[in-house]
N, C-alpha and C. Protein backbone atom coordinates (compact mmCIF):
# COMPACT_ATOMS: atom_id res chain seq x y z
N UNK A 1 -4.30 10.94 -10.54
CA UNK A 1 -5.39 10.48 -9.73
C UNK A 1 -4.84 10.12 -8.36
N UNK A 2 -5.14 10.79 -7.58
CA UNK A 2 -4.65 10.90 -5.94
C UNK A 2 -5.89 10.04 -5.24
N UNK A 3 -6.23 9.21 -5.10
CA UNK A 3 -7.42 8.45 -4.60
C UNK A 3 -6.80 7.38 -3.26
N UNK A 4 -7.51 7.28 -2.48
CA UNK A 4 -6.88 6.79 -0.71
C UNK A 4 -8.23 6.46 -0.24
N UNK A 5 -8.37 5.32 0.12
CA UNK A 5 -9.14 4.87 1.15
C UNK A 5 -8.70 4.22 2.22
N UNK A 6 -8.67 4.93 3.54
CA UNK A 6 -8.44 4.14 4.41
C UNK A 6 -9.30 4.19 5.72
N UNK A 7 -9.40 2.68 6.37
CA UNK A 7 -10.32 2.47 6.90
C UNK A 7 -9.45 2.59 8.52
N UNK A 8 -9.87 3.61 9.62
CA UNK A 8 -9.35 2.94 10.49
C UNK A 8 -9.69 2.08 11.42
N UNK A 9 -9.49 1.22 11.84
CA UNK A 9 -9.35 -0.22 12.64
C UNK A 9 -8.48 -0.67 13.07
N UNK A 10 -8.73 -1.42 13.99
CA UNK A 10 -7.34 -2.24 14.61
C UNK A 10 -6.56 -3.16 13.32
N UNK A 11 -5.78 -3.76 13.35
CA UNK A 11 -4.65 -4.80 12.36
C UNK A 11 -5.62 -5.77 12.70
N UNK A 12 -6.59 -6.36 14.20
CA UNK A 12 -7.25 -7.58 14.27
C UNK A 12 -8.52 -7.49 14.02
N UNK A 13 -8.78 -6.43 13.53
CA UNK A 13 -10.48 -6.24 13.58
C UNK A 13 -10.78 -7.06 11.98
N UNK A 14 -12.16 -7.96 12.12
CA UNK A 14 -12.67 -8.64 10.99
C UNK A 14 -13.15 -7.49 10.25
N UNK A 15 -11.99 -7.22 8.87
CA UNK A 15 -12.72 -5.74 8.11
C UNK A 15 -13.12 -6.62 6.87
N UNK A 16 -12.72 -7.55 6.48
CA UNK A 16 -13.35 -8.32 5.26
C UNK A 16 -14.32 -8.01 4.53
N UNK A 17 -15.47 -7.66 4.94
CA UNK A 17 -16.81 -7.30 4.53
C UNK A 17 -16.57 -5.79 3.70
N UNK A 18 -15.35 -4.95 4.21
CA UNK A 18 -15.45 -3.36 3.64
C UNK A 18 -14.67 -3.63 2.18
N UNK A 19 -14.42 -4.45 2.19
CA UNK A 19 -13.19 -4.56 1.15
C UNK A 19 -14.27 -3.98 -0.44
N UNK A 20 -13.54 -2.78 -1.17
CA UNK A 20 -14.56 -2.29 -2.18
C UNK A 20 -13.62 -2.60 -3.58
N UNK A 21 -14.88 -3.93 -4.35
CA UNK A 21 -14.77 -3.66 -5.64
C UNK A 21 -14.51 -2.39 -6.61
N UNK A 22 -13.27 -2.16 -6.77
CA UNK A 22 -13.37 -0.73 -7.78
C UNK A 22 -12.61 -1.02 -8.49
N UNK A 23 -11.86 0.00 -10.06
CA UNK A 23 -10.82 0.10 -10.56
C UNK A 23 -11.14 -0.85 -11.95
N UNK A 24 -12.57 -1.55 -11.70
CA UNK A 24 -12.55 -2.57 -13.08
C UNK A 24 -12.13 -2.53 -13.91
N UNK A 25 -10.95 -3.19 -14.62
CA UNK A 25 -10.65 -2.93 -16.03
C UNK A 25 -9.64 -1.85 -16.23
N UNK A 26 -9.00 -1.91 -15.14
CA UNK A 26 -7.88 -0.45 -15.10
C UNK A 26 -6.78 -1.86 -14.71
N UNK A 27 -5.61 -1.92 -15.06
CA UNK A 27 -4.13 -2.62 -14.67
C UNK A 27 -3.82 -1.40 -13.13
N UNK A 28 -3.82 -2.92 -12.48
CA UNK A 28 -4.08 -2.26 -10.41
C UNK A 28 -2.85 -3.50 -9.84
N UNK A 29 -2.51 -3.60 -8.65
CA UNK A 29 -1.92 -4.29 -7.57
C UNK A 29 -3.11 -4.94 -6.90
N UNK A 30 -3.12 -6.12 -6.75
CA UNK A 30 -4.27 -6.53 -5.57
C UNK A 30 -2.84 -7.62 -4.82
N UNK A 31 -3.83 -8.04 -3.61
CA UNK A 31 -3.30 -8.66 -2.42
C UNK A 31 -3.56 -9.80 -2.72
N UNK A 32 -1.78 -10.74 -2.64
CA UNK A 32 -1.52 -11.86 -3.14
C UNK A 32 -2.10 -12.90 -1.97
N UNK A 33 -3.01 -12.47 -0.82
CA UNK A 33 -3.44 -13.89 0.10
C UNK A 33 -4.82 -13.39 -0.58
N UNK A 34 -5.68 -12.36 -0.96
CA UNK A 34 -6.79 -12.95 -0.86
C UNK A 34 -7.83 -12.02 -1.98
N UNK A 35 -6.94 -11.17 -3.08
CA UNK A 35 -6.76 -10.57 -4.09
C UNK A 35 -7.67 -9.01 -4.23
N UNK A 36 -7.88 -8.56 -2.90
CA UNK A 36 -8.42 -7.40 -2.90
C UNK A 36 -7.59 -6.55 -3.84
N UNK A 37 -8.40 -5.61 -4.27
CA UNK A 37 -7.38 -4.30 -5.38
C UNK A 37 -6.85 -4.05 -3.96
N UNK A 38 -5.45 -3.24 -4.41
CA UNK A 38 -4.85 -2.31 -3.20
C UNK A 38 -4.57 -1.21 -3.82
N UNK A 39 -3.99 -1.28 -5.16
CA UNK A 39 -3.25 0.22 -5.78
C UNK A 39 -3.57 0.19 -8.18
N UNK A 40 -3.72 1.57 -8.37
CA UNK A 40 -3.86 1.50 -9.72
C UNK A 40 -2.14 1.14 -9.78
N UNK A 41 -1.89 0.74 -10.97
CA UNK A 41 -0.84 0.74 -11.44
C UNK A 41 -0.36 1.95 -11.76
N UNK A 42 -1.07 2.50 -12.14
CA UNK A 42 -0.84 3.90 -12.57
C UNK A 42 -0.30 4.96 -11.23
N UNK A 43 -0.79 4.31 -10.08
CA UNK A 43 -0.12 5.35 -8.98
C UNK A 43 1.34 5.49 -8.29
N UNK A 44 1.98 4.06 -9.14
CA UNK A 44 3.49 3.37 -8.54
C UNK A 44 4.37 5.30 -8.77
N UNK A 45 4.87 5.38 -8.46
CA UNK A 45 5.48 6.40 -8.02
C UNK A 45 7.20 5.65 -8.20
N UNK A 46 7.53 4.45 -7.42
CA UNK A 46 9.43 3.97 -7.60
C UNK A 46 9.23 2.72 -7.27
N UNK A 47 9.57 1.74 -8.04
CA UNK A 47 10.59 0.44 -7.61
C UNK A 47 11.36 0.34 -6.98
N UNK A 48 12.32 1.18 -6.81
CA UNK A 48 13.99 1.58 -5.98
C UNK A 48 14.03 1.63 -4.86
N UNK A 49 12.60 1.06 -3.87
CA UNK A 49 12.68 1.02 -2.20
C UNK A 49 12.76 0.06 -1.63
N UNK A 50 12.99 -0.25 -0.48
CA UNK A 50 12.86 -1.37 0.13
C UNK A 50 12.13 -1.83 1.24
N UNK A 51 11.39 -2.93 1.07
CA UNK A 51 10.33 -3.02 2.44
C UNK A 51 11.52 -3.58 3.87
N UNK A 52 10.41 -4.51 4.36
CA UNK A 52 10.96 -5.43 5.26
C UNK A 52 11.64 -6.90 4.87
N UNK A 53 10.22 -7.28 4.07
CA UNK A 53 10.82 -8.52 3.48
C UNK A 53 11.39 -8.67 2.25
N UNK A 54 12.16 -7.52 1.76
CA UNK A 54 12.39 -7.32 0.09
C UNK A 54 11.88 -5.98 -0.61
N UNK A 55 11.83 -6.00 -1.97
CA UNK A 55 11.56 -4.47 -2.45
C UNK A 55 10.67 -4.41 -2.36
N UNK A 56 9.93 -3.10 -2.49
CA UNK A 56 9.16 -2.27 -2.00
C UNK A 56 8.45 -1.56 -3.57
N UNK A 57 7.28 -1.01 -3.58
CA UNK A 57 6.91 0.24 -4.38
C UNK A 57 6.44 1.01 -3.73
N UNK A 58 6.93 2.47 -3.85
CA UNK A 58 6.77 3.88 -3.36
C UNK A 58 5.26 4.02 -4.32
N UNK A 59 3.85 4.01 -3.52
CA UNK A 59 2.70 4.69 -4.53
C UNK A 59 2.04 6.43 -3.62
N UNK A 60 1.23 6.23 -4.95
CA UNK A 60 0.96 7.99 -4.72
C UNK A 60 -0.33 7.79 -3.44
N UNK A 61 -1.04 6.37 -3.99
CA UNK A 61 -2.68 5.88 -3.37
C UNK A 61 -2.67 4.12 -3.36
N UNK A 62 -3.65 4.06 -2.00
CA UNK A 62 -3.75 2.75 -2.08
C UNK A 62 -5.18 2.80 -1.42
N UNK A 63 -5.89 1.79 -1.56
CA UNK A 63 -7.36 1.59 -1.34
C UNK A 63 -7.86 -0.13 -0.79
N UNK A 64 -8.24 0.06 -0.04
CA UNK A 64 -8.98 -1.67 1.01
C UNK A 64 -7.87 -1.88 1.45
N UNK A 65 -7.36 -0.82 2.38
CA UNK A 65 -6.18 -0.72 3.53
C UNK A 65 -6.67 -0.12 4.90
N UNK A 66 -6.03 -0.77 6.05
CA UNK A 66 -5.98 -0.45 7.01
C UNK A 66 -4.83 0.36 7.55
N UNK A 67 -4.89 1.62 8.44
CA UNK A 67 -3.52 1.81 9.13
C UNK A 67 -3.48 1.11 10.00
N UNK A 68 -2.14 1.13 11.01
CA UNK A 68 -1.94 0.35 12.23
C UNK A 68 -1.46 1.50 12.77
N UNK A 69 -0.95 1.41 14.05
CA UNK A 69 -0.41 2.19 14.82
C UNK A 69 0.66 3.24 14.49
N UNK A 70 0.62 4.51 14.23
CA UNK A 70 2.03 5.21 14.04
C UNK A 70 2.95 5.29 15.16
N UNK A 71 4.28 5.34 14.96
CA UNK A 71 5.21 5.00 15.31
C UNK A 71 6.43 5.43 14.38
N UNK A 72 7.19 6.28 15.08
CA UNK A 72 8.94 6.55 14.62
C UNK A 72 9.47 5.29 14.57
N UNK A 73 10.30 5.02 13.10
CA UNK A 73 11.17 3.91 12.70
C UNK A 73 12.11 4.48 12.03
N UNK A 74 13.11 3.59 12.68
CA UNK A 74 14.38 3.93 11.71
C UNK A 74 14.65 3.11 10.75
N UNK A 75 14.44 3.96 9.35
CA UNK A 75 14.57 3.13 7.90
C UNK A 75 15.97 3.41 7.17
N UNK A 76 16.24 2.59 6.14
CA UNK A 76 17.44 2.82 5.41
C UNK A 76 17.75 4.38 5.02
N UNK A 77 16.73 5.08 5.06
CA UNK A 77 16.81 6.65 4.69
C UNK A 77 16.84 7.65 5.80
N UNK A 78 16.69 6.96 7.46
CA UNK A 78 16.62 7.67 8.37
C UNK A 78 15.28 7.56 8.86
N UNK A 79 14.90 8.04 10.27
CA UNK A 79 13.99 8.16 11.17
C UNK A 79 12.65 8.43 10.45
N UNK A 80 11.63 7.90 10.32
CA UNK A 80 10.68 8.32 9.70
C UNK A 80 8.91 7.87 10.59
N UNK A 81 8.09 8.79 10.57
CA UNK A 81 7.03 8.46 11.49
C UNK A 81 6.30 8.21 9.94
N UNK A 82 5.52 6.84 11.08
CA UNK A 82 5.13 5.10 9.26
C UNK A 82 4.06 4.54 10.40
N UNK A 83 3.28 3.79 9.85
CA UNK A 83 2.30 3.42 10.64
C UNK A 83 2.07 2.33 9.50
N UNK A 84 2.06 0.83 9.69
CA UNK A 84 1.75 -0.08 9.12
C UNK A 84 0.63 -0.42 8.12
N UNK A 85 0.74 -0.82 7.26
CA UNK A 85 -0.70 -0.57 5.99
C UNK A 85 -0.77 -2.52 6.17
N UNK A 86 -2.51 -2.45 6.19
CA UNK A 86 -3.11 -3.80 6.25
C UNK A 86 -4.17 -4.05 5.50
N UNK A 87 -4.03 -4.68 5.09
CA UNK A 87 -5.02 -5.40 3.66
C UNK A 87 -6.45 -5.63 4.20
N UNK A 88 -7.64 -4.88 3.93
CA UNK A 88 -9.01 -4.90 5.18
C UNK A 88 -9.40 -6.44 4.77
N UNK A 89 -9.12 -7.26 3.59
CA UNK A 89 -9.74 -8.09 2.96
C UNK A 89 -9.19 -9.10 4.34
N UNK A 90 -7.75 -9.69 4.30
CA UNK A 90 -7.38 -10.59 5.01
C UNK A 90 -6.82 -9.97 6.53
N UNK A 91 -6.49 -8.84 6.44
CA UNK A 91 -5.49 -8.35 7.41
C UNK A 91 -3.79 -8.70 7.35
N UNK A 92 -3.72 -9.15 6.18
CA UNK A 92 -2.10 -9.25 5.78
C UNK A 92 -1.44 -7.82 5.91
N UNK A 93 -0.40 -7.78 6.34
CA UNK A 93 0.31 -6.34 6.22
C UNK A 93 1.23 -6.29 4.83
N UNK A 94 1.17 -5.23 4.17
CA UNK A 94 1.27 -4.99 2.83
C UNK A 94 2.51 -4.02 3.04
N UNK A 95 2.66 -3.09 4.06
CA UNK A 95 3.71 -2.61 3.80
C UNK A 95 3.72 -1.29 4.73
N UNK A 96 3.84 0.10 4.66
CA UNK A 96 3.73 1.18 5.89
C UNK A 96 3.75 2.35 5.18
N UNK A 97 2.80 3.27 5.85
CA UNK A 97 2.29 4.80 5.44
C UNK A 97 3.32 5.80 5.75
N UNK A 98 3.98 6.19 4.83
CA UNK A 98 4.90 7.64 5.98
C UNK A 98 4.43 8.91 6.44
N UNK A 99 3.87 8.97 7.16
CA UNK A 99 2.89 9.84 8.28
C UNK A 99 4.32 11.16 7.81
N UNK A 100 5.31 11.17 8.05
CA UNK A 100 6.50 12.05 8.38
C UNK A 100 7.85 11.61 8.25
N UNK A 101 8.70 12.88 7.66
CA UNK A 101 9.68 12.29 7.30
C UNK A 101 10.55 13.04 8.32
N UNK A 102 12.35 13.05 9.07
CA UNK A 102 12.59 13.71 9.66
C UNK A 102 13.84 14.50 8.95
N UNK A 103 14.20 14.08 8.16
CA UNK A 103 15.54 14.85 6.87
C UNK A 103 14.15 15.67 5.84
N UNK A 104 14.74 17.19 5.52
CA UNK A 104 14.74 17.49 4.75
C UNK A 104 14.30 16.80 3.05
N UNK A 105 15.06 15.58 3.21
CA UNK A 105 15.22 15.28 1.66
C UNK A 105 14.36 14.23 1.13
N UNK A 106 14.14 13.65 2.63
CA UNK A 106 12.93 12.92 2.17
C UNK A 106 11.67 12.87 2.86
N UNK A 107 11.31 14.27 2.64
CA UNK A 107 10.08 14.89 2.21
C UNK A 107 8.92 14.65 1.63
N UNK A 108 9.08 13.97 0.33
CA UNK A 108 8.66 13.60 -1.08
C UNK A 108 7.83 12.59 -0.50
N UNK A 109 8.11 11.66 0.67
CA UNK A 109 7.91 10.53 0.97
C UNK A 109 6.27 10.95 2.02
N UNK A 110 6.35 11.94 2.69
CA UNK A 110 4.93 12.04 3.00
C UNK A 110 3.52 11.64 2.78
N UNK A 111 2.71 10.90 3.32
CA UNK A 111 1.99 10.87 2.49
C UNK A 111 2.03 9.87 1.45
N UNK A 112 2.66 9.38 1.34
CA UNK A 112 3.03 7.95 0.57
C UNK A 112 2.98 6.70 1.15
N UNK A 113 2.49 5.16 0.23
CA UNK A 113 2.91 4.67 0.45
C UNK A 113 3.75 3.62 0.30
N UNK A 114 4.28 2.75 0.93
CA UNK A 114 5.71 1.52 0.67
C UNK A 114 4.86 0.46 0.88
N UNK A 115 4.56 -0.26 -0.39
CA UNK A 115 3.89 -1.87 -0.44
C UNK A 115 5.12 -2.63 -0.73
N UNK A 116 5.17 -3.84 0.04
CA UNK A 116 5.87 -4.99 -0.51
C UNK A 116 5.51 -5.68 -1.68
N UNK A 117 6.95 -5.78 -2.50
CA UNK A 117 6.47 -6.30 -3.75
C UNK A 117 5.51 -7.48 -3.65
N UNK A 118 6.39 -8.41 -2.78
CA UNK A 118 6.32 -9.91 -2.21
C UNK A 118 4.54 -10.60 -1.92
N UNK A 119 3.83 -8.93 -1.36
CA UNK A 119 2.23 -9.26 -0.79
C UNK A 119 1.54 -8.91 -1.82
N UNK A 120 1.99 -8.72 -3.23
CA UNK A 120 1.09 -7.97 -4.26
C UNK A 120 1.29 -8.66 -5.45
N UNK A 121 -0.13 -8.70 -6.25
CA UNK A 121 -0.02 -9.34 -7.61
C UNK A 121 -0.14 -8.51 -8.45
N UNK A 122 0.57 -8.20 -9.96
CA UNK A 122 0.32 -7.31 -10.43
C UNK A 122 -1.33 -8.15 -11.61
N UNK A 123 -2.38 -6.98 -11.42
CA UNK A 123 -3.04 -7.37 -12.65
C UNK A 123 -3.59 -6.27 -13.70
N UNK A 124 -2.75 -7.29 -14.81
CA UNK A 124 -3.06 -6.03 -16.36
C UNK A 124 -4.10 -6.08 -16.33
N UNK A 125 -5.73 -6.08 -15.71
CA UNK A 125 -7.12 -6.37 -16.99
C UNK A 125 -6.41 -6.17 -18.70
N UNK A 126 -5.83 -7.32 -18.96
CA UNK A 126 -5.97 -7.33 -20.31
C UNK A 126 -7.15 -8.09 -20.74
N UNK A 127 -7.34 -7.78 -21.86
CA UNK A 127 -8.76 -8.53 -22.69
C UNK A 127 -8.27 -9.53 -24.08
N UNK A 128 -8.98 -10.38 -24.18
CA UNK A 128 -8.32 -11.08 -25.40
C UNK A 128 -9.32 -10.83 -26.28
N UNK A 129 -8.93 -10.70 -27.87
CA UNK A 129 -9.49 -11.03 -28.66
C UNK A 129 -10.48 -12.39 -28.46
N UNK A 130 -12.17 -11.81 -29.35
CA UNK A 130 -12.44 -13.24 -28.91
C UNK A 130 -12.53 -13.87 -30.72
């Protein structure tokens, strides 16, 4: 399931209001300031990256995100054109889109994105027996 919503807007624009209930009852990532869904669980793609402030997950889709500006950065893997991912609920930044990669090898990374562990809660919808 390849699913992406993104809204574009500025990083300051009041997007709060777009933020879309979905995913009910599916184990997802939501945003630890203000608990919008951001990603299925099911789309994590790697643990093994690293953000800014700490590790990172590589996903396939993320949803009630904003881009920010693209821009060439140089990451632990080399030069890569990334444009900042923002949470529409609060405007927290969650982590960055890789628009482009400039090696060969990381390729894979297109089209992807890098959430900080740190801005994300994981939630199982588990159900209890009643």
């Amino acid at each position: 399931m390849f699913l992406s919503a993104l809204f574009m807007a500025s990083p300051t624009d009041d997007t709060h209001h777009q933020v879309v209930a979905t995913y009910h009852g599916h184990p997802s990532f939501i945003c630890s300031q203000c608990s919008a869904v951001i990603a299925l669980q099911d789309e994590l793609i790697s643990k093994s990256f690293s953000g800014r402030d700490g590790r990172g997950f590589l996903m396939h889709s993320a949803v009630n995100v904003k881009l920010g500006k693209r821009e060439d950065r140089p990451l632990l893997t080399g030069v890569h054109t990334v444009a900042d991912v923002f949470c529409v609920g609060c405007n927290d930044r969650l982590g960055w889109y890789y628009h482009k990669a400039a090696d060969y090898s990381q390729k894979y990374k297109e089209g992807k994105y890098l959430l900080e562990r740190e801005k994300l809660v994981k939630e199982n919808a588990w159900k209890l027996d009643d």
